[in-house]
PDB file of N, CA and C in Angstrom:
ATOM      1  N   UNK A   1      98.825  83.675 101.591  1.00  0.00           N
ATOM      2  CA  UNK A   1      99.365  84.888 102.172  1.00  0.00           C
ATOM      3  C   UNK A   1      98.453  85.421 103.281  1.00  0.00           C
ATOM      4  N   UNK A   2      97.063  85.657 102.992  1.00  0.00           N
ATOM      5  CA  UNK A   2      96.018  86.055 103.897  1.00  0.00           C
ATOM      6  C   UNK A   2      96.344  85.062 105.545  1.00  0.00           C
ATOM      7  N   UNK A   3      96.179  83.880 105.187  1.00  0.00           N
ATOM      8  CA  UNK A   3      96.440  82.815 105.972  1.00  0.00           C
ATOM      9  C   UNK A   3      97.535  83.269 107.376  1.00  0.00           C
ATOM     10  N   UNK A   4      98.394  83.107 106.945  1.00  0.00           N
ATOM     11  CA  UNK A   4     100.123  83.881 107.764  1.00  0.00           C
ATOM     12  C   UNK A   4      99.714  85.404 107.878  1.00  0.00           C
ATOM     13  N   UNK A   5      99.485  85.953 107.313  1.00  0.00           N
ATOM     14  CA  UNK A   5      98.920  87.325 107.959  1.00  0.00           C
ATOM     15  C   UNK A   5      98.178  87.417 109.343  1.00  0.00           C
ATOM     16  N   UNK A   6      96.833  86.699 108.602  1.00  0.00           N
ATOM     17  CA  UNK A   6      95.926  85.976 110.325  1.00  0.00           C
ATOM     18  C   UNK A   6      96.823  85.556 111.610  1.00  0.00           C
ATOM     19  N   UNK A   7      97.791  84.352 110.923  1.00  0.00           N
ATOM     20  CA  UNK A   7      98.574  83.515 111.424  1.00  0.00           C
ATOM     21  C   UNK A   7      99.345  84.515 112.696  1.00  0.00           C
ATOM     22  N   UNK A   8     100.171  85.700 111.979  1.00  0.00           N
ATOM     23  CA  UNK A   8     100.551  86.233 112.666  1.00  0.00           C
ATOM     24  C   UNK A   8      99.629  87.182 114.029  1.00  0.00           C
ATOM     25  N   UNK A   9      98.377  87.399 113.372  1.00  0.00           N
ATOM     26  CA  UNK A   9      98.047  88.412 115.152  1.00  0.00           C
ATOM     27  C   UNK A   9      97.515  87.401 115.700  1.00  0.00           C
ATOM     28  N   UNK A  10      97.171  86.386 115.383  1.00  0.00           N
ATOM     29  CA  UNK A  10      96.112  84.877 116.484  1.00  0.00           C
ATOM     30  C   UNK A  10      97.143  84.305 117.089  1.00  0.00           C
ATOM     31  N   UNK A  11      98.065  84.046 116.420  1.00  0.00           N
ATOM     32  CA  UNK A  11      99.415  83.322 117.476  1.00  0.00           C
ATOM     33  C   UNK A  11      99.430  83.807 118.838  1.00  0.00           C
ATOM     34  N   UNK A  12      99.824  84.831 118.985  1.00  0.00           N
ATOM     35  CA  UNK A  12      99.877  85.684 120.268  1.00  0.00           C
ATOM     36  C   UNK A  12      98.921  85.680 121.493  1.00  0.00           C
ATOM     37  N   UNK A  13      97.596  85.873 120.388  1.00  0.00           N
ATOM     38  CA  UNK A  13      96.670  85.637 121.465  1.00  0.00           C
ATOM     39  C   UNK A  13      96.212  84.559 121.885  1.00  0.00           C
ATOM     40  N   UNK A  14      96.189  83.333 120.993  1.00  0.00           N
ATOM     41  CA  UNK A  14      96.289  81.972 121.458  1.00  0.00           C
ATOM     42  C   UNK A  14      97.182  81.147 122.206  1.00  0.00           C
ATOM     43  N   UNK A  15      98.300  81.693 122.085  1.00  0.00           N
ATOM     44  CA  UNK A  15      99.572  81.825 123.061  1.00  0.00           C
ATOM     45  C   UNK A  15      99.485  82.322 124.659  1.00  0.00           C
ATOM     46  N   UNK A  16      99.122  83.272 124.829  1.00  0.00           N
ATOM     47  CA  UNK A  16      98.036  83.796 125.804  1.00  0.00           C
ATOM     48  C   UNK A  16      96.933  83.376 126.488  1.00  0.00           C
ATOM     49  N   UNK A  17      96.136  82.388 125.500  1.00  0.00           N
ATOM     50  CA  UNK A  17      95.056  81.988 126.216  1.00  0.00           C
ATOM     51  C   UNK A  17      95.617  81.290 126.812  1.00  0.00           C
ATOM     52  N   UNK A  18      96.236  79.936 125.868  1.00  0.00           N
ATOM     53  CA  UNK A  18      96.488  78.711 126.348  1.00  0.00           C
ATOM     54  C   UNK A  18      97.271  78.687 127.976  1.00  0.00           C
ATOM     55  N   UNK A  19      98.516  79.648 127.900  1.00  0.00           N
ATOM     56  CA  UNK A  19      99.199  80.109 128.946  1.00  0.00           C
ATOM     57  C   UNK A  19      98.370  80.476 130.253  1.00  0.00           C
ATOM     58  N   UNK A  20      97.195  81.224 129.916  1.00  0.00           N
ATOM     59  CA  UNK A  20      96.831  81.756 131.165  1.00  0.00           C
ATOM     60  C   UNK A  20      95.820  80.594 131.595  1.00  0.00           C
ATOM     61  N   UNK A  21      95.170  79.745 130.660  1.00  0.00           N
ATOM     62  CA  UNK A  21      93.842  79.034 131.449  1.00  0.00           C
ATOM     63  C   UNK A  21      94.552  77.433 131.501  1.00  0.00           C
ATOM     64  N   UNK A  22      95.605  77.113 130.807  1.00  0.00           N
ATOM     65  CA  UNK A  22      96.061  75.791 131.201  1.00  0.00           C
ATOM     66  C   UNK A  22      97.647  75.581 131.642  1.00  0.00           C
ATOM     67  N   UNK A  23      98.209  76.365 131.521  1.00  0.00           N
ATOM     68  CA  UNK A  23      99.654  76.248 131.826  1.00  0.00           C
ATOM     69  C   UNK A  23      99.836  77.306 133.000  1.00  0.00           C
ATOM     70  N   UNK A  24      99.283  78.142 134.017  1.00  0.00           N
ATOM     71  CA  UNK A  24      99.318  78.486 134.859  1.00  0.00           C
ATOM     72  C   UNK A  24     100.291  78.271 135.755  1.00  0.00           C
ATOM     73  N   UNK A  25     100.463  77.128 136.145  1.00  0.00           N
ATOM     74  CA  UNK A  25     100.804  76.342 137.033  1.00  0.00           C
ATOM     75  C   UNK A  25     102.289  75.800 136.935  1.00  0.00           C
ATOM     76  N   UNK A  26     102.689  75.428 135.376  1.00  0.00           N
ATOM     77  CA  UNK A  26     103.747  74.898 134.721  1.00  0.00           C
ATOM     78  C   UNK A  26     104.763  75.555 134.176  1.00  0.00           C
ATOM     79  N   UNK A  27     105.412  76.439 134.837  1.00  0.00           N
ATOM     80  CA  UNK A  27     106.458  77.730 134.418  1.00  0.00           C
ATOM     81  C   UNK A  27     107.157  77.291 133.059  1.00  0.00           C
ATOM     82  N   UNK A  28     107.823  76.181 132.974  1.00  0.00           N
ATOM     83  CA  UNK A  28     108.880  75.777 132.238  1.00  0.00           C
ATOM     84  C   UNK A  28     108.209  75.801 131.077  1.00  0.00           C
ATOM     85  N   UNK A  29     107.181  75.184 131.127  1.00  0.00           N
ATOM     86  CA  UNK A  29     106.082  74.719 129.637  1.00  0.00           C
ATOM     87  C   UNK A  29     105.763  76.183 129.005  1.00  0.00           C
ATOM     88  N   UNK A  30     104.650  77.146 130.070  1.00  0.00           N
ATOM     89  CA  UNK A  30     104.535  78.128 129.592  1.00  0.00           C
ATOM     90  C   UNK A  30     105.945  79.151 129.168  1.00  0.00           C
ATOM     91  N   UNK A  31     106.563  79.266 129.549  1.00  0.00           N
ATOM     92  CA  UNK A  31     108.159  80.239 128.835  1.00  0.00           C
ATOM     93  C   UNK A  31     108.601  79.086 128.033  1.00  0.00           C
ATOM     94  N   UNK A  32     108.196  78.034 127.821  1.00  0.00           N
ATOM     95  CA  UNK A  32     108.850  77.466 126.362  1.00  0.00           C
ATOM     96  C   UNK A  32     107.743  77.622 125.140  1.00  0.00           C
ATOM     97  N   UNK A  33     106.526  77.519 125.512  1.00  0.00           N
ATOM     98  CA  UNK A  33     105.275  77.904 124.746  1.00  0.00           C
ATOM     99  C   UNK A  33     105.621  79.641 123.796  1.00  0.00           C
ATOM    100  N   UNK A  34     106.010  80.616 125.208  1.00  0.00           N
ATOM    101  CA  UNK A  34     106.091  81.740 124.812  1.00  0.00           C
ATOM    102  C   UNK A  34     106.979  82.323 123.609  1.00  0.00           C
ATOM    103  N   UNK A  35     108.380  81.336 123.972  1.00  0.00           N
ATOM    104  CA  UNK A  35     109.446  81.366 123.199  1.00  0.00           C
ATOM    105  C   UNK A  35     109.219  80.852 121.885  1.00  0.00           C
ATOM    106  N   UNK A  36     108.817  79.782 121.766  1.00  0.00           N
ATOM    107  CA  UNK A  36     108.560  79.171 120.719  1.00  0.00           C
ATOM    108  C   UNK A  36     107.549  80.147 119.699  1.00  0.00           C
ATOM    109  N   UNK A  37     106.535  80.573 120.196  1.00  0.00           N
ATOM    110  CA  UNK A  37     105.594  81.573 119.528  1.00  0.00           C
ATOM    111  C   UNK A  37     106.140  82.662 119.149  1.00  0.00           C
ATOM    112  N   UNK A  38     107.006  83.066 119.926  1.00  0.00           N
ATOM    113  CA  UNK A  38     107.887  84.480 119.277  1.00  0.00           C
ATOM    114  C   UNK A  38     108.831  83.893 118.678  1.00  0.00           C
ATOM    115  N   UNK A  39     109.312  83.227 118.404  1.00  0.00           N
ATOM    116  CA  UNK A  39     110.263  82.626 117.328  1.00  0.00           C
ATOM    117  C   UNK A  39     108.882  82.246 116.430  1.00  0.00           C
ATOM    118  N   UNK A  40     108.207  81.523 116.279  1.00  0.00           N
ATOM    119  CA  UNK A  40     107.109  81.273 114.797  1.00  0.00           C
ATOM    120  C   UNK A  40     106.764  82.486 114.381  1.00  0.00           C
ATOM    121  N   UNK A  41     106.556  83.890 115.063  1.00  0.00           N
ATOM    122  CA  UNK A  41     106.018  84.902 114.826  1.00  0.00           C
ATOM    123  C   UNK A  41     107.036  85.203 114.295  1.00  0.00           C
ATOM    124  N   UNK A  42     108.346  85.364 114.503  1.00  0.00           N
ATOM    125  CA  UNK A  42     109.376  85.927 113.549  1.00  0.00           C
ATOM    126  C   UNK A  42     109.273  85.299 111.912  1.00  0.00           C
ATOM    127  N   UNK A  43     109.650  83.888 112.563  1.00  0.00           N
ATOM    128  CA  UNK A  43     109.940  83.158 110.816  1.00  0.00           C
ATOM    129  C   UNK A  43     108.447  83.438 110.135  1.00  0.00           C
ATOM    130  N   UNK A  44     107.374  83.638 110.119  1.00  0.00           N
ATOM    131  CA  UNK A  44     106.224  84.056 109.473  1.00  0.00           C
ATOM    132  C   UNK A  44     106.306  85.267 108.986  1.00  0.00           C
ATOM    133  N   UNK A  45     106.576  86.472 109.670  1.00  0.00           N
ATOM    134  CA  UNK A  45     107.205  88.084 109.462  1.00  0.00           C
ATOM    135  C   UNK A  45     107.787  87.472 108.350  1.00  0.00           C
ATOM    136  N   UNK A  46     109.142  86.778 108.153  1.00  0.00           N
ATOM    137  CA  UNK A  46     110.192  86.646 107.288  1.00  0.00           C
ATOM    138  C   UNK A  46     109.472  86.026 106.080  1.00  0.00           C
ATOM    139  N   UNK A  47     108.546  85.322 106.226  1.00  0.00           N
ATOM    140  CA  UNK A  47     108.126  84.708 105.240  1.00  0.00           C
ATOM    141  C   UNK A  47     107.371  85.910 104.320  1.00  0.00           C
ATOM    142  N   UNK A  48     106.475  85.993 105.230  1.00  0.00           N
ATOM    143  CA  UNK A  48     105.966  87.909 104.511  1.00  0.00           C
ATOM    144  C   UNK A  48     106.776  88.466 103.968  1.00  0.00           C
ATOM    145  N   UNK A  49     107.791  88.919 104.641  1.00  0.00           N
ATOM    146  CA  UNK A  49     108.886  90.163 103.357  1.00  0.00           C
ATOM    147  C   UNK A  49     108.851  89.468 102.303  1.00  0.00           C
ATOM    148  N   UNK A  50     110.166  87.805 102.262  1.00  0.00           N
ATOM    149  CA  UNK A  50     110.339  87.296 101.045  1.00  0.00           C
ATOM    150  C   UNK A  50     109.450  86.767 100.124  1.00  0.00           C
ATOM    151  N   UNK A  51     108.365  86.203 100.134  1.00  0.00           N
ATOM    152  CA  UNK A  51     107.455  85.698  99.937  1.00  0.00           C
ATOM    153  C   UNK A  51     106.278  86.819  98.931  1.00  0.00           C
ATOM    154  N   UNK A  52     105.765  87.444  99.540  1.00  0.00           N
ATOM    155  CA  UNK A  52     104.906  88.857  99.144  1.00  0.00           C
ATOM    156  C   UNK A  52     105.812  89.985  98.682  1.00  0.00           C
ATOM    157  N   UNK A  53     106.685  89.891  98.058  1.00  0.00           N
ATOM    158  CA  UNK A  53     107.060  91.353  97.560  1.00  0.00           C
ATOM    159  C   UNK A  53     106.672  91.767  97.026  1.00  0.00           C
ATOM    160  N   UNK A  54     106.000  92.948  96.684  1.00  0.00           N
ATOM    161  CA  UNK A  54     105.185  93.741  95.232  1.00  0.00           C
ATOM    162  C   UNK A  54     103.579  93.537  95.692  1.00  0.00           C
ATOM    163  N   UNK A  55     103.254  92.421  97.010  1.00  0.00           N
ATOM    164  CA  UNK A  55     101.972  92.746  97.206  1.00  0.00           C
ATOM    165  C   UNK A  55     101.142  93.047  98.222  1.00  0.00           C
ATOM    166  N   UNK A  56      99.802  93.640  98.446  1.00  0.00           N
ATOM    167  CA  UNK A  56      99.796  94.326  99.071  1.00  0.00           C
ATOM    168  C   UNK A  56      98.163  93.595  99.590  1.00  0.00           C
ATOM    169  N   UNK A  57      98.234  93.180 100.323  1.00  0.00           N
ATOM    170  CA  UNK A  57      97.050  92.197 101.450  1.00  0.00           C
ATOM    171  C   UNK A  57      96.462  93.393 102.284  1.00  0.00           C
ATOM    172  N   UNK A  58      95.063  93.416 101.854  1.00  0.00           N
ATOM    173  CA  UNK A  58      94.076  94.124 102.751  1.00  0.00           C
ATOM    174  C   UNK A  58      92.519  93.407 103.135  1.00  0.00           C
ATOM    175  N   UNK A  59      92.693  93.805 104.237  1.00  0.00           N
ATOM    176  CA  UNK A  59      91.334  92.269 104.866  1.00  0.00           C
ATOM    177  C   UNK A  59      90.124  93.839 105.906  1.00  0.00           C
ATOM    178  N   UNK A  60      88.855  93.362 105.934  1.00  0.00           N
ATOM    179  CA  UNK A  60      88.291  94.781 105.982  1.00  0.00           C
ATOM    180  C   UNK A  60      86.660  93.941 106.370  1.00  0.00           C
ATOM    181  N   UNK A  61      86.186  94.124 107.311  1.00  0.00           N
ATOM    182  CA  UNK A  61      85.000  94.176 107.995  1.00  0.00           C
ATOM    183  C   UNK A  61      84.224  94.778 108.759  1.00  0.00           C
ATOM    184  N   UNK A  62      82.731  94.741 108.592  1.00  0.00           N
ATOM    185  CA  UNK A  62      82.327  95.546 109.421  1.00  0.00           C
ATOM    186  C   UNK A  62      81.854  95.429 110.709  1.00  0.00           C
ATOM    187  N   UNK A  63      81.761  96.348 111.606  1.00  0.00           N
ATOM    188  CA  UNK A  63      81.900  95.759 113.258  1.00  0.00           C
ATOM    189  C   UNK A  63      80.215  95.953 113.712  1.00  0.00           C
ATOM    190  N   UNK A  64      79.671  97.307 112.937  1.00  0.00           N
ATOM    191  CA  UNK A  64      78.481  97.335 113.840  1.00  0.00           C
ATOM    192  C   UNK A  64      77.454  98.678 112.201  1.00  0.00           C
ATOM    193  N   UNK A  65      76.661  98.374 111.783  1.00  0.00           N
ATOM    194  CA  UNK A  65      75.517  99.060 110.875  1.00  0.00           C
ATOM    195  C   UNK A  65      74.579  99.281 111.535  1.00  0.00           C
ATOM    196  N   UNK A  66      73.970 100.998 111.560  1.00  0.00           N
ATOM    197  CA  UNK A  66      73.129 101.876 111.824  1.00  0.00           C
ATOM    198  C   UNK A  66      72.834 102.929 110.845  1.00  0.00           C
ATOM    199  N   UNK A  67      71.559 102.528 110.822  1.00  0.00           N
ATOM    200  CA  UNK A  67      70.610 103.744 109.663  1.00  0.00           C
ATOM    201  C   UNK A  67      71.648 104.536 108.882  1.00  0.00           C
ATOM    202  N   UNK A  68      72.445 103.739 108.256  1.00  0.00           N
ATOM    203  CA  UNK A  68      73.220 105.130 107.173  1.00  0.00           C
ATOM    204  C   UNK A  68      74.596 104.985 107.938  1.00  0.00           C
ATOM    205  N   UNK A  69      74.924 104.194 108.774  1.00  0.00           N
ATOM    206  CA  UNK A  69      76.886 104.532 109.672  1.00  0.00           C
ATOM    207  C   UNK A  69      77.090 103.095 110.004  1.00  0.00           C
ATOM    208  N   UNK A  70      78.710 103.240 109.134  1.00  0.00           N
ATOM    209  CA  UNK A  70      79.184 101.788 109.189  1.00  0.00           C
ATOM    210  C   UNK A  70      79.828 102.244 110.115  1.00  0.00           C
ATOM    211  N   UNK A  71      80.677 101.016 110.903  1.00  0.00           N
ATOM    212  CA  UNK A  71      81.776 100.957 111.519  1.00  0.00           C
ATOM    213  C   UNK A  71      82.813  99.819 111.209  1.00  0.00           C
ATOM    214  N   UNK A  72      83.841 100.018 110.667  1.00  0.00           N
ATOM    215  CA  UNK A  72      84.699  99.153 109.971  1.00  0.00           C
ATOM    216  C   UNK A  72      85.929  98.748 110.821  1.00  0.00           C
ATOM    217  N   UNK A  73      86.442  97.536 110.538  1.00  0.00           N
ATOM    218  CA  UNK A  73      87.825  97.508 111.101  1.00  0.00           C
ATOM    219  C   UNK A  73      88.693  96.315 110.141  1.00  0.00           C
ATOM    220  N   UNK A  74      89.857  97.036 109.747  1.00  0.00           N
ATOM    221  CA  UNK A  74      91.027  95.785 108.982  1.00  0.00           C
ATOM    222  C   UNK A  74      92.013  96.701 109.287  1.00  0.00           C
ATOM    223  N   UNK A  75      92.966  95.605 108.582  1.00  0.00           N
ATOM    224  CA  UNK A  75      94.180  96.279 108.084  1.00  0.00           C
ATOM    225  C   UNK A  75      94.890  96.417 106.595  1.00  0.00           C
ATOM    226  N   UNK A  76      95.571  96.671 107.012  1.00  0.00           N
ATOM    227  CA  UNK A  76      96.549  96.221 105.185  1.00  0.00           C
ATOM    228  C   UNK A  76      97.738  96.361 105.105  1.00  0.00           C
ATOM    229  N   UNK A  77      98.089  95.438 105.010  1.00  0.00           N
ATOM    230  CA  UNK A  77      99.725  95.013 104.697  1.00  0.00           C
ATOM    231  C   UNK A  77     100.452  95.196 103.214  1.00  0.00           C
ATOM    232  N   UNK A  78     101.279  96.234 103.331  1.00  0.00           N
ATOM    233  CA  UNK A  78     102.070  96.210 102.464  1.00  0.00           C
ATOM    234  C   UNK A  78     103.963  96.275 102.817  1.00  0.00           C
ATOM    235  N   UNK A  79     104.579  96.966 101.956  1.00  0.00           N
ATOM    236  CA  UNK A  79     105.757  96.294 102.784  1.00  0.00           C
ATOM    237  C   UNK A  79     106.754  96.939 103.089  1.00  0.00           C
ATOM    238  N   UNK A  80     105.898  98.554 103.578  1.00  0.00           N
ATOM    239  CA  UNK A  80     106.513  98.947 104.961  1.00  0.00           C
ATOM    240  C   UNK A  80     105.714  98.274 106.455  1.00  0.00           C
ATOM    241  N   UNK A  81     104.876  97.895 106.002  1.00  0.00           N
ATOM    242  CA  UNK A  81     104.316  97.398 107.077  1.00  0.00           C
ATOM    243  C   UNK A  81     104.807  95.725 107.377  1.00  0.00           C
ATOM    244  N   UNK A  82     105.473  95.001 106.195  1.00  0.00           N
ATOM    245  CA  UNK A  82     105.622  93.669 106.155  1.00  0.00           C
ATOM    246  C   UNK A  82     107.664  94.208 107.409  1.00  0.00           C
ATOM    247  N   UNK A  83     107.921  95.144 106.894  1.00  0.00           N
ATOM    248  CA  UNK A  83     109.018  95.444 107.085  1.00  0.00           C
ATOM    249  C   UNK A  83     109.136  95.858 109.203  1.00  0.00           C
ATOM    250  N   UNK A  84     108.172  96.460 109.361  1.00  0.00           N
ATOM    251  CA  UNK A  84     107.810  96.984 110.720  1.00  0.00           C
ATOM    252  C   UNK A  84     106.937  95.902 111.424  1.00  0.00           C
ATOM    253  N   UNK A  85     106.432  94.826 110.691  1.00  0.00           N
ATOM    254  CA  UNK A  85     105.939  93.725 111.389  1.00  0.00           C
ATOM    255  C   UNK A  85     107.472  92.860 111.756  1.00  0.00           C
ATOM    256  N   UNK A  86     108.557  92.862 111.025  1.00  0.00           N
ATOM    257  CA  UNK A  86     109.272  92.200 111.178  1.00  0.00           C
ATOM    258  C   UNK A  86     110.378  92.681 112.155  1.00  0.00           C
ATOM    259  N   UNK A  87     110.472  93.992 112.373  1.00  0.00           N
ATOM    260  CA  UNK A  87     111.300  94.676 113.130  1.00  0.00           C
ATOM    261  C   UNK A  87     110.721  94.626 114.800  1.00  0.00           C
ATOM    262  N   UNK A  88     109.373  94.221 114.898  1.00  0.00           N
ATOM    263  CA  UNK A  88     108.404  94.171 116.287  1.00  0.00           C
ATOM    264  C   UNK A  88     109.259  92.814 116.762  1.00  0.00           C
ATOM    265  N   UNK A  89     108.882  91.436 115.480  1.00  0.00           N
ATOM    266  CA  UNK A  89     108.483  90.323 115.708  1.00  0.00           C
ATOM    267  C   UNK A  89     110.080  89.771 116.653  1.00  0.00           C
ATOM    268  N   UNK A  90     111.040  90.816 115.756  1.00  0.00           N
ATOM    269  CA  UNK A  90     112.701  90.471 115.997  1.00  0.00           C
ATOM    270  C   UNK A  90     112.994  90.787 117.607  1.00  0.00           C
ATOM    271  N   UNK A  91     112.358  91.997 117.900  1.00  0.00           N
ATOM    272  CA  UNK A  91     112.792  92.708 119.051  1.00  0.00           C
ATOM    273  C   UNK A  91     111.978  92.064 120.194  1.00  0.00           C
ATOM    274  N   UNK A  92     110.592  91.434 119.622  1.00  0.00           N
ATOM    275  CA  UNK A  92     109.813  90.686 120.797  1.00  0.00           C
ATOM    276  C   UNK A  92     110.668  89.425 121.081  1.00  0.00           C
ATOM    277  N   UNK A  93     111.287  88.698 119.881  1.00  0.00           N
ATOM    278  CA  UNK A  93     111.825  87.541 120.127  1.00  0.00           C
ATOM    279  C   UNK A  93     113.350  87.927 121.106  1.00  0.00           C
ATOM    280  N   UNK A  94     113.569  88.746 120.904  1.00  0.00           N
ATOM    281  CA  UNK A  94     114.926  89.004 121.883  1.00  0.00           C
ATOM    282  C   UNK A  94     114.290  89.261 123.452  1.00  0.00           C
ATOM    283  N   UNK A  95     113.051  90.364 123.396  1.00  0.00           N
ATOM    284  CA  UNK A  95     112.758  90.192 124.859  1.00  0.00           C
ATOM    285  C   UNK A  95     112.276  88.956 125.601  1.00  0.00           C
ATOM    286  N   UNK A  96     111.913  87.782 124.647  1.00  0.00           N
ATOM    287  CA  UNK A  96     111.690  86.651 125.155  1.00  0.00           C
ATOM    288  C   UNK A  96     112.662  85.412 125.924  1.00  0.00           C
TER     289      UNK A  96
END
């Protein structure tokens, strides 16, 4: 579950890299790259709702420690959030 969680925010940005530093040049490749990623980003969303019902994934690190002050950053998925990841993933795949 953790896995496809990840899965879902790295797609995008690896999607992104790849697009901007090697497919530059290759229109067709990159908008089929894009498409394809927002379609995997959907069916992963979907897998989340059905898949995880009843549970609730929280991932949590720290960014920077000083004398006594954390600075933290995660998230946590549960399933209004599995629900609003999936309502993004739908509407990105249509603007694609």
């Amino acid at each position: 579950m953790e896995i496809v969680a990840l899965s879902v925010l790295l797609l995008p940005l690896l999607s992104a890299f790849v697009t901007l530093f090697f497919l530059r040049k290759q229109g067709n490749v990159a908008s089929l790259l894009s498409v394809a990623t927002a379609g995997g980003i959907l069916v992963l969303s979907l897998y989340l709702i059905f898949a995880g019902e009843g549970e609730t994934f929280a991932w949590e690190m720290t960014w920077l420690r000083m004398s006594g002050w954390e600075l933290r950053f995660g998230f946590l998925i549960d399933g209004s959030a599995r629900l609003l990841l999936f309502v993004v993933s739908f509407v990105g795949f249509l603007i694609h």
